[in-house]
Protein backbone atom coordinates (compact mmCIF):
# COMPACT_ATOMS: atom_id res chain seq x y z
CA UNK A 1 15.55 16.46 -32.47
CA UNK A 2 13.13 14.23 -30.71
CA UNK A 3 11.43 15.54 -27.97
CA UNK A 4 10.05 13.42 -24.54
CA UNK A 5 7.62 15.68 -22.02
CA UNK A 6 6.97 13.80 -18.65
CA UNK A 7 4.52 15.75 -16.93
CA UNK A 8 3.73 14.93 -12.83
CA UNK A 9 0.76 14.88 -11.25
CA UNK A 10 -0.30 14.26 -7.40
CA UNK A 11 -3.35 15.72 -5.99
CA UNK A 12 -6.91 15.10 -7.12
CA UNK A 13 -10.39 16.63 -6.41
CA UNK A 14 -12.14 19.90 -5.33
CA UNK A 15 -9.66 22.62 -6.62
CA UNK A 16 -11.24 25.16 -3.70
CA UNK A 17 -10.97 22.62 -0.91
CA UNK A 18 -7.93 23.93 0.73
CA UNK A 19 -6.56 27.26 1.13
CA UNK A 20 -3.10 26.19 1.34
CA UNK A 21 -0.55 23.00 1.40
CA UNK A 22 -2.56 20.63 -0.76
CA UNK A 23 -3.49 21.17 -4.51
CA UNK A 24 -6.43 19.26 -6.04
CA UNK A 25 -6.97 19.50 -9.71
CA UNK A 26 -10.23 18.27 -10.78
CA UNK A 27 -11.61 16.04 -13.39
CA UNK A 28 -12.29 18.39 -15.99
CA UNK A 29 -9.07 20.51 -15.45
CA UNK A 30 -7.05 16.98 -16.22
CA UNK A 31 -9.76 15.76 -19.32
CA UNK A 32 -8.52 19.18 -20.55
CA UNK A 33 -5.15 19.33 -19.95
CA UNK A 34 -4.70 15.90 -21.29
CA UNK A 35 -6.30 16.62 -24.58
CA UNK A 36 -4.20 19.81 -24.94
CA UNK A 37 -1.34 17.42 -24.56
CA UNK A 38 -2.44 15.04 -27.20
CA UNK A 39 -2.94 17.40 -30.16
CA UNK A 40 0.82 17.84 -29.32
CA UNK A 41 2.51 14.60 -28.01
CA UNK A 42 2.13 11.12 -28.90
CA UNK A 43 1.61 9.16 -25.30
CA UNK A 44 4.02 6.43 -24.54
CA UNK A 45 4.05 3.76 -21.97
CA UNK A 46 7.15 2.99 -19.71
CA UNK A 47 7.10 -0.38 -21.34
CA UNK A 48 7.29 1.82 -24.59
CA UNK A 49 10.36 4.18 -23.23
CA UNK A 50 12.38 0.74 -22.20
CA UNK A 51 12.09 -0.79 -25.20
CA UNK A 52 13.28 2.97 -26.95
CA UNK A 53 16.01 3.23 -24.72
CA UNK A 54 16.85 -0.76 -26.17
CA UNK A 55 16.35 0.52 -29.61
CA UNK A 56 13.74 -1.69 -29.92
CA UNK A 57 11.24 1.11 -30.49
CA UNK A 58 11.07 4.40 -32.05
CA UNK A 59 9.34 7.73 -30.32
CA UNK A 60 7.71 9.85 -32.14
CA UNK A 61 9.24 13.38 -32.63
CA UNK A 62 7.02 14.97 -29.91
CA UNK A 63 6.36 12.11 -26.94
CA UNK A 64 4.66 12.41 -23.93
CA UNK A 65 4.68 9.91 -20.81
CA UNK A 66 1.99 11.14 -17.62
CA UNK A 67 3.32 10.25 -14.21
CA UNK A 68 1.65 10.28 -11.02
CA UNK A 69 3.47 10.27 -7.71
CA UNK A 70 2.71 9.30 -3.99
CA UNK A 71 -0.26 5.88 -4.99
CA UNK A 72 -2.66 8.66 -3.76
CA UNK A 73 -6.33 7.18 -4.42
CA UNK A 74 -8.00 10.11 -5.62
CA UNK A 75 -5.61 9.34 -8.57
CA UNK A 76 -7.08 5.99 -9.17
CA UNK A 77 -10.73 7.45 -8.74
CA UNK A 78 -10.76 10.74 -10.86
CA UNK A 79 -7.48 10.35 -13.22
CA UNK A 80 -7.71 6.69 -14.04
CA UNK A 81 -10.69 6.47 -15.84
CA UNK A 82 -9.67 9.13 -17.93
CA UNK A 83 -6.79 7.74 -19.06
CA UNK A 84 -8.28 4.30 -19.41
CA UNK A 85 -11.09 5.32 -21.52
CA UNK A 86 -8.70 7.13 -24.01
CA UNK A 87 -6.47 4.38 -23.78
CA UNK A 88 -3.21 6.38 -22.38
CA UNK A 89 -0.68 4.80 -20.38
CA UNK A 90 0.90 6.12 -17.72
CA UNK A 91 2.95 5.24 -14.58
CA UNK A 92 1.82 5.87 -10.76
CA UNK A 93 4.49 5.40 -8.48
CA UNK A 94 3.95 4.54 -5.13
CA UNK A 95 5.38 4.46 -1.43
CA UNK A 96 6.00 1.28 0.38
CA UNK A 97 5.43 2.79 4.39
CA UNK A 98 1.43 2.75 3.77
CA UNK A 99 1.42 -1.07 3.06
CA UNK A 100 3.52 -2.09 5.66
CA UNK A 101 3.32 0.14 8.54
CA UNK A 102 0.13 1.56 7.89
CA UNK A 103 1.20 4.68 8.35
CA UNK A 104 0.94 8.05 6.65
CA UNK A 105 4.52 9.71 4.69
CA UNK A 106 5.75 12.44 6.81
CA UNK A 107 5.23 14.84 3.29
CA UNK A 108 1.33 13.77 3.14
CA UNK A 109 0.61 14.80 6.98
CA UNK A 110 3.03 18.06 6.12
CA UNK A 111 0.76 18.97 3.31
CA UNK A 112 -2.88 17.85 5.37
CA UNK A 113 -1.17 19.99 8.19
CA UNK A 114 -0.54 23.08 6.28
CA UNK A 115 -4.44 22.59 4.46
CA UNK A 116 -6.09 22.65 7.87
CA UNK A 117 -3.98 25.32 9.89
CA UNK A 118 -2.61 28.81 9.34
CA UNK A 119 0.89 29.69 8.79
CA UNK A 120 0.99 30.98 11.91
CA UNK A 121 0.05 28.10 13.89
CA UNK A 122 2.72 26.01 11.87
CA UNK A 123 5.33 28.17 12.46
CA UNK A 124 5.00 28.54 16.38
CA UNK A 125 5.23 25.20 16.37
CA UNK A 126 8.11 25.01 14.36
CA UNK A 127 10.01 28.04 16.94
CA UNK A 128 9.29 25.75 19.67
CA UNK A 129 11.63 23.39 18.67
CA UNK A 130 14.10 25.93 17.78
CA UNK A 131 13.57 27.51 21.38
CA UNK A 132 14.28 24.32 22.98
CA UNK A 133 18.24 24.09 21.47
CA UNK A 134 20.73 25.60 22.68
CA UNK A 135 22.16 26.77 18.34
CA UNK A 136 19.26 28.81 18.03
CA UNK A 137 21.15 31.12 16.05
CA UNK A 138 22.63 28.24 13.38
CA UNK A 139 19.03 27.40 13.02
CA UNK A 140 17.85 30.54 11.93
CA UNK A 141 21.39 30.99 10.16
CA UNK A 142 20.23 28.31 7.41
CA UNK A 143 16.21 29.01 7.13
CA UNK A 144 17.26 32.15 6.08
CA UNK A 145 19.79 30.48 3.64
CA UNK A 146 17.22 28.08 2.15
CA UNK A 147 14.38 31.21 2.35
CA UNK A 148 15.05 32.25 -1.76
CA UNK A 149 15.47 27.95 -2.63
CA UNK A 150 11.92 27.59 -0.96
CA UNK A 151 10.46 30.15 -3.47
CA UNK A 152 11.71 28.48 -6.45
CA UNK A 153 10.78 25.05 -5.52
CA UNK A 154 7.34 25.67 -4.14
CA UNK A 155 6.96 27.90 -6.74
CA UNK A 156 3.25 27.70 -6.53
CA UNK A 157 2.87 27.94 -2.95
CA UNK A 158 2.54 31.33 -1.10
CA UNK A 159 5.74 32.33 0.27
CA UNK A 160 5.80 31.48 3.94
CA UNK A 161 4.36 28.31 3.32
CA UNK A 162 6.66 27.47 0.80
CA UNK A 163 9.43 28.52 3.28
CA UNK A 164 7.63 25.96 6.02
CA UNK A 165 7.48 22.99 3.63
CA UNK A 166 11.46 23.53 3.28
CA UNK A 167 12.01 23.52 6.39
CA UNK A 168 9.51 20.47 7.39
CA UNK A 169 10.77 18.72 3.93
CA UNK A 170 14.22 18.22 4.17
CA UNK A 171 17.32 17.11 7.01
CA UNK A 172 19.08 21.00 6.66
CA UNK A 173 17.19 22.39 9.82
CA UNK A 174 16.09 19.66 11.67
CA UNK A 175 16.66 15.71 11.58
CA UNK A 176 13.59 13.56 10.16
CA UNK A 177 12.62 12.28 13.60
CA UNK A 178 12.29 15.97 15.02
CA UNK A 179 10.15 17.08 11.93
CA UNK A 180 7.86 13.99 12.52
CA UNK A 181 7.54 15.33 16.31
CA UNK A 182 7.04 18.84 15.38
CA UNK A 183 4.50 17.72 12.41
CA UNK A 184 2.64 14.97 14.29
CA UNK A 185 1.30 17.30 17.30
CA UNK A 186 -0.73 19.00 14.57
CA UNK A 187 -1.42 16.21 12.36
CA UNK A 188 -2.63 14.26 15.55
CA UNK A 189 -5.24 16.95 16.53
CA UNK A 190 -6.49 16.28 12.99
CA UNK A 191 -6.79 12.84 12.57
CA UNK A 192 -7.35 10.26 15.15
CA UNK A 193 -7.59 7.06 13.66
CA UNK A 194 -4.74 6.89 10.92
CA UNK A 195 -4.23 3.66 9.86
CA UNK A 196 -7.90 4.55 8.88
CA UNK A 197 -6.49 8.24 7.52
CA UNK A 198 -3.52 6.40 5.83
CA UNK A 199 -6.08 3.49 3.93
CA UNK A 200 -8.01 5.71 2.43
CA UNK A 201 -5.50 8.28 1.40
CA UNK A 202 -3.98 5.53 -0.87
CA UNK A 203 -4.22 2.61 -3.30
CA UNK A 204 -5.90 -0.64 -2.03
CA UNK A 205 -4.29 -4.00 -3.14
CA UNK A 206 -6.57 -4.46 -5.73
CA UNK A 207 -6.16 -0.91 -7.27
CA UNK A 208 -2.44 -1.70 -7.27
CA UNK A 209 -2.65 -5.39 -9.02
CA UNK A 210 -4.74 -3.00 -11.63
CA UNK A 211 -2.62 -0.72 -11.99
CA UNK A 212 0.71 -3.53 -12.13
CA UNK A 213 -1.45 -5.70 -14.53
CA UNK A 214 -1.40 -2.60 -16.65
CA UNK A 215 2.34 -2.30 -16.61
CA UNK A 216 1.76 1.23 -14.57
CA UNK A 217 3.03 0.57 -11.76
CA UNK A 218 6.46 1.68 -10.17
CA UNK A 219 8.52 2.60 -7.15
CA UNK A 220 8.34 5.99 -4.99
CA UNK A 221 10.85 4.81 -2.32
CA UNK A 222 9.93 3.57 0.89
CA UNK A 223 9.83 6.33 3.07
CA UNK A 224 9.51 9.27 0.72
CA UNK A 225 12.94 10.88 2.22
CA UNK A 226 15.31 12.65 0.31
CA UNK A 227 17.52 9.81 -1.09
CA UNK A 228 20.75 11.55 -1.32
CA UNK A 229 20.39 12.41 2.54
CA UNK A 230 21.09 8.83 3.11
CA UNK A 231 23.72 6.63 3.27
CA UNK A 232 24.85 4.15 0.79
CA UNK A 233 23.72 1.16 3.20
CA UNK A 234 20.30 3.25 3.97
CA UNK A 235 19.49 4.35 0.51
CA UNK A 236 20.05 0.33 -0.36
CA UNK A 237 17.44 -0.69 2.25
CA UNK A 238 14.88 1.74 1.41
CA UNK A 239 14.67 0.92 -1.76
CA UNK A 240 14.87 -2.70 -1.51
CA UNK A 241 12.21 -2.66 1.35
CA UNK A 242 9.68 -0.54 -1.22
CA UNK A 243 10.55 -2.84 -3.93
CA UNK A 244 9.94 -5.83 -1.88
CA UNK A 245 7.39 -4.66 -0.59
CA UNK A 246 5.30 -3.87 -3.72
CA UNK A 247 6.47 -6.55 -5.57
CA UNK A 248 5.07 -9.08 -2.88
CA UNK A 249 1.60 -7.18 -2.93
CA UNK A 250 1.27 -7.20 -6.71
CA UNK A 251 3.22 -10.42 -7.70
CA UNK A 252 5.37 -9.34 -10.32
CA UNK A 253 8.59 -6.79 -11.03
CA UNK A 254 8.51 -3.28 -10.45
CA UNK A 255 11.35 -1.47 -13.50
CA UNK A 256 11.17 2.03 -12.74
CA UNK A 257 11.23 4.55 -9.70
CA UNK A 258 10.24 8.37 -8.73
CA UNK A 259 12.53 10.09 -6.85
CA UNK A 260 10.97 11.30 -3.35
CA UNK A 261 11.31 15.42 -3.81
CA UNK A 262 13.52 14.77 -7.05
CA UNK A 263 15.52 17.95 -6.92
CA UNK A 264 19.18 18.08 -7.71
CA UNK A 265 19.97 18.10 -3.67
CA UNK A 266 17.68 14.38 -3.83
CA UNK A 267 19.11 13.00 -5.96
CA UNK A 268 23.07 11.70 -6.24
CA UNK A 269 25.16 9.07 -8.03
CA UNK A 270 25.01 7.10 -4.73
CA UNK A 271 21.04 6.88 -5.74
CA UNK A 272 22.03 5.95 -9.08
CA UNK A 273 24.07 3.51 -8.33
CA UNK A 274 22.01 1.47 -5.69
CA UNK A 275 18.61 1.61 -8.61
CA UNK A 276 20.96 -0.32 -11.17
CA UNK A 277 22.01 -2.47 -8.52
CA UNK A 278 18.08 -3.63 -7.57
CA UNK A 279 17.41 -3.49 -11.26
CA UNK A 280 15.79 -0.32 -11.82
CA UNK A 281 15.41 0.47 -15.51
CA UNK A 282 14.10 4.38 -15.17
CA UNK A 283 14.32 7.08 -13.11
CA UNK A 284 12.34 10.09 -12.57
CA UNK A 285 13.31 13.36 -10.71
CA UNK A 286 11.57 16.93 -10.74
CA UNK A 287 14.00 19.18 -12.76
CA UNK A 288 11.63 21.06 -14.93
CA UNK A 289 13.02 20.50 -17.99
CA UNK A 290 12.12 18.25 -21.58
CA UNK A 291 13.98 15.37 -22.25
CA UNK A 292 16.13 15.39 -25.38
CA UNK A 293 18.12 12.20 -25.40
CA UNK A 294 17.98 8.43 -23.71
CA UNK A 295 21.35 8.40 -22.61
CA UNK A 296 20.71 8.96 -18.98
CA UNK A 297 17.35 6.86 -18.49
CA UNK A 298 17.60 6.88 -14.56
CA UNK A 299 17.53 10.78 -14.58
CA UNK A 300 14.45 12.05 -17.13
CA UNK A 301 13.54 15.15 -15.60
CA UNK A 302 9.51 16.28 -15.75
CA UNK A 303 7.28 18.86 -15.35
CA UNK A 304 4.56 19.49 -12.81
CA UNK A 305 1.61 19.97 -13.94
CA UNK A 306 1.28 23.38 -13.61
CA UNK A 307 4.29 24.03 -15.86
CA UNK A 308 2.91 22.69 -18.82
CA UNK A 309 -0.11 23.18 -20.81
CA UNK A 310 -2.82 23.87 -19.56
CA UNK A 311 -1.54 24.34 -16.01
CA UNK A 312 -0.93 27.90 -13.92
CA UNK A 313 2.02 28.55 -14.80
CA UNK A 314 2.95 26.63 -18.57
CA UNK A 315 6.72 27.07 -19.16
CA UNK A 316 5.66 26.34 -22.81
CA UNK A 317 3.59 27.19 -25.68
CA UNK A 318 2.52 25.61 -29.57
CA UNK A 319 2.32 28.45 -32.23
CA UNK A 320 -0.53 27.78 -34.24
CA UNK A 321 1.38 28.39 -38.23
């Protein structure tokens, strides 16, 4: 049986830069991890995985395709070159709000927020807003509910922080535009300039013609929300305004798409349904999982990076016979 790995990556740089929230590998942590992968797995392109799912090409029995998510720039500045000078493709999906608001995702100033202040300080900010409704008790009714969820999706995160970026991350305790109030206070103390912050947190124009000219390019929604939170009508506009978007700055047609969050509460047959209808041709979630068959090419699951070779926590292992 044929075998596809998709592993995920995000963060780049000084691996002892933050305490908490945010977590850089650095370059010779991904040079290493890559060439563990490739005594393995055969790298494939998306271009390569379309024309498979066509039957115009065959995978190898072990295949491997790297994925980046979020168009951060210290992807384009420490991955990149690796890849390019060993000739691996890849795909680096990005966000649409940068590029036309100029505005940072709610998830990036979540994860700056938690790098640069305790638990603690997050938290009584969080209990503020709980203190100022009236259901205070329904509140804490469903953190505790999504408490044990937190610690298997942030599974690398301490505990209360993984608990904070559930809360923070998702519409079950609080609606997106009170999360961006009880984020932005913090963020805000931060960073004081951020259409400054949010250019140099991602990919310029040119970086993502390179990257499109490549055929590595590809769609992370436009406001990195949870997709199945959405309505049909919404989900349609988001991802029509990212693939506009993108499409206009590079020129050409974007064919595949990263779930924001990609768990199985992100991700619905309403989603589905709206990426065949703009002409999406993959899809990408974050079940942690391999990929044994094509039939479902809008719903390949992948691995962080940490769960596979060479990361913290590899789900995996090669016997050596």
């Amino acid at each position: 049986m044929k075998i596809l790995l998709v592993v995920n990556f995000h963060y780049f740089g000084d691996e002892n830069r933050y305490k908490r929230g945010i977590f850089p590998i650095n370059r010779e942590h991904f040079s290493n991890q890559i060439n563990l992968l490739a005594k393995h797995f055969s790298f494939i392109s998306q271009n390569d995985l379309v024309r498979a799912i066509e039957g115009e090409y065959n995978l190898s029995e072990n295949s491997c395709l790297i994925t980046f998510d979020d168009g951060l720039r210290c992807q384009y500045d420490i991955a990149f070159p690796i890849l390019k000078q060993s000739g691996i493709p890849a795909i680096f999906f990005v966000g649409s709000l940068p590029y036309l608001k100029r505005k940072t995702c709610l998830v990036h100033k979540i994860h700056y927020v938690l790098a640069n202040y305790s638990t603690n300080e997050v938290t009584e900010q969080i209990n503020e807003f709980i203190q100022k409704n009236k259901n205070q008790e329904s509140f804490i009714k469903v953190i505790e509910k999504i408490k044990i969820e937190s610690l298997k999706k942030y599974r690398y995160d301490e505990p209360m922080t993984a608990i904070i970026k559930m809360i923070l991350n998702t519409d079950r305790v609080f609606s997106f535009r009170t999360r961006e109030k009880i984020i932005s206070r913090l963020f805000h103390n931060l960073v004081t300039d951020e259409k400054k912050f949010t250019d140099l947190l991602y990919f310029d124009k040119k970086q993502l013609i390179d990257l499109f000219d490549r055929g590595m390019l590809g769609s992370h929604s436009h406001s990195h929300k949870s997709l199945a939170s959405l309505s049909d009508i919404q989900i349609e506009k988001d991802l029509k305004i990212n693939k506009s978007v993108i499409e206009g700055l590079v020129s050409g047609n974007i064919i595949s798409a990263s779930f924001p969050h990609g768990g199985k509460l992100d991700v619905n047959s309403k989603v589905l349904t709206v990426c065949k209808k703009i002409g999406f041709k993959l899809g990408f979630t974050m079940e942690r999982a391999f990929n044994s068959t094509l039939v479902n090419p809008l719903m390949f699951a992948r691995l962080d990076t940490n769960d596979t070779i060479g990361g913290k926590k590899s789900m995996f292992e090669f016997k050596i016979i």
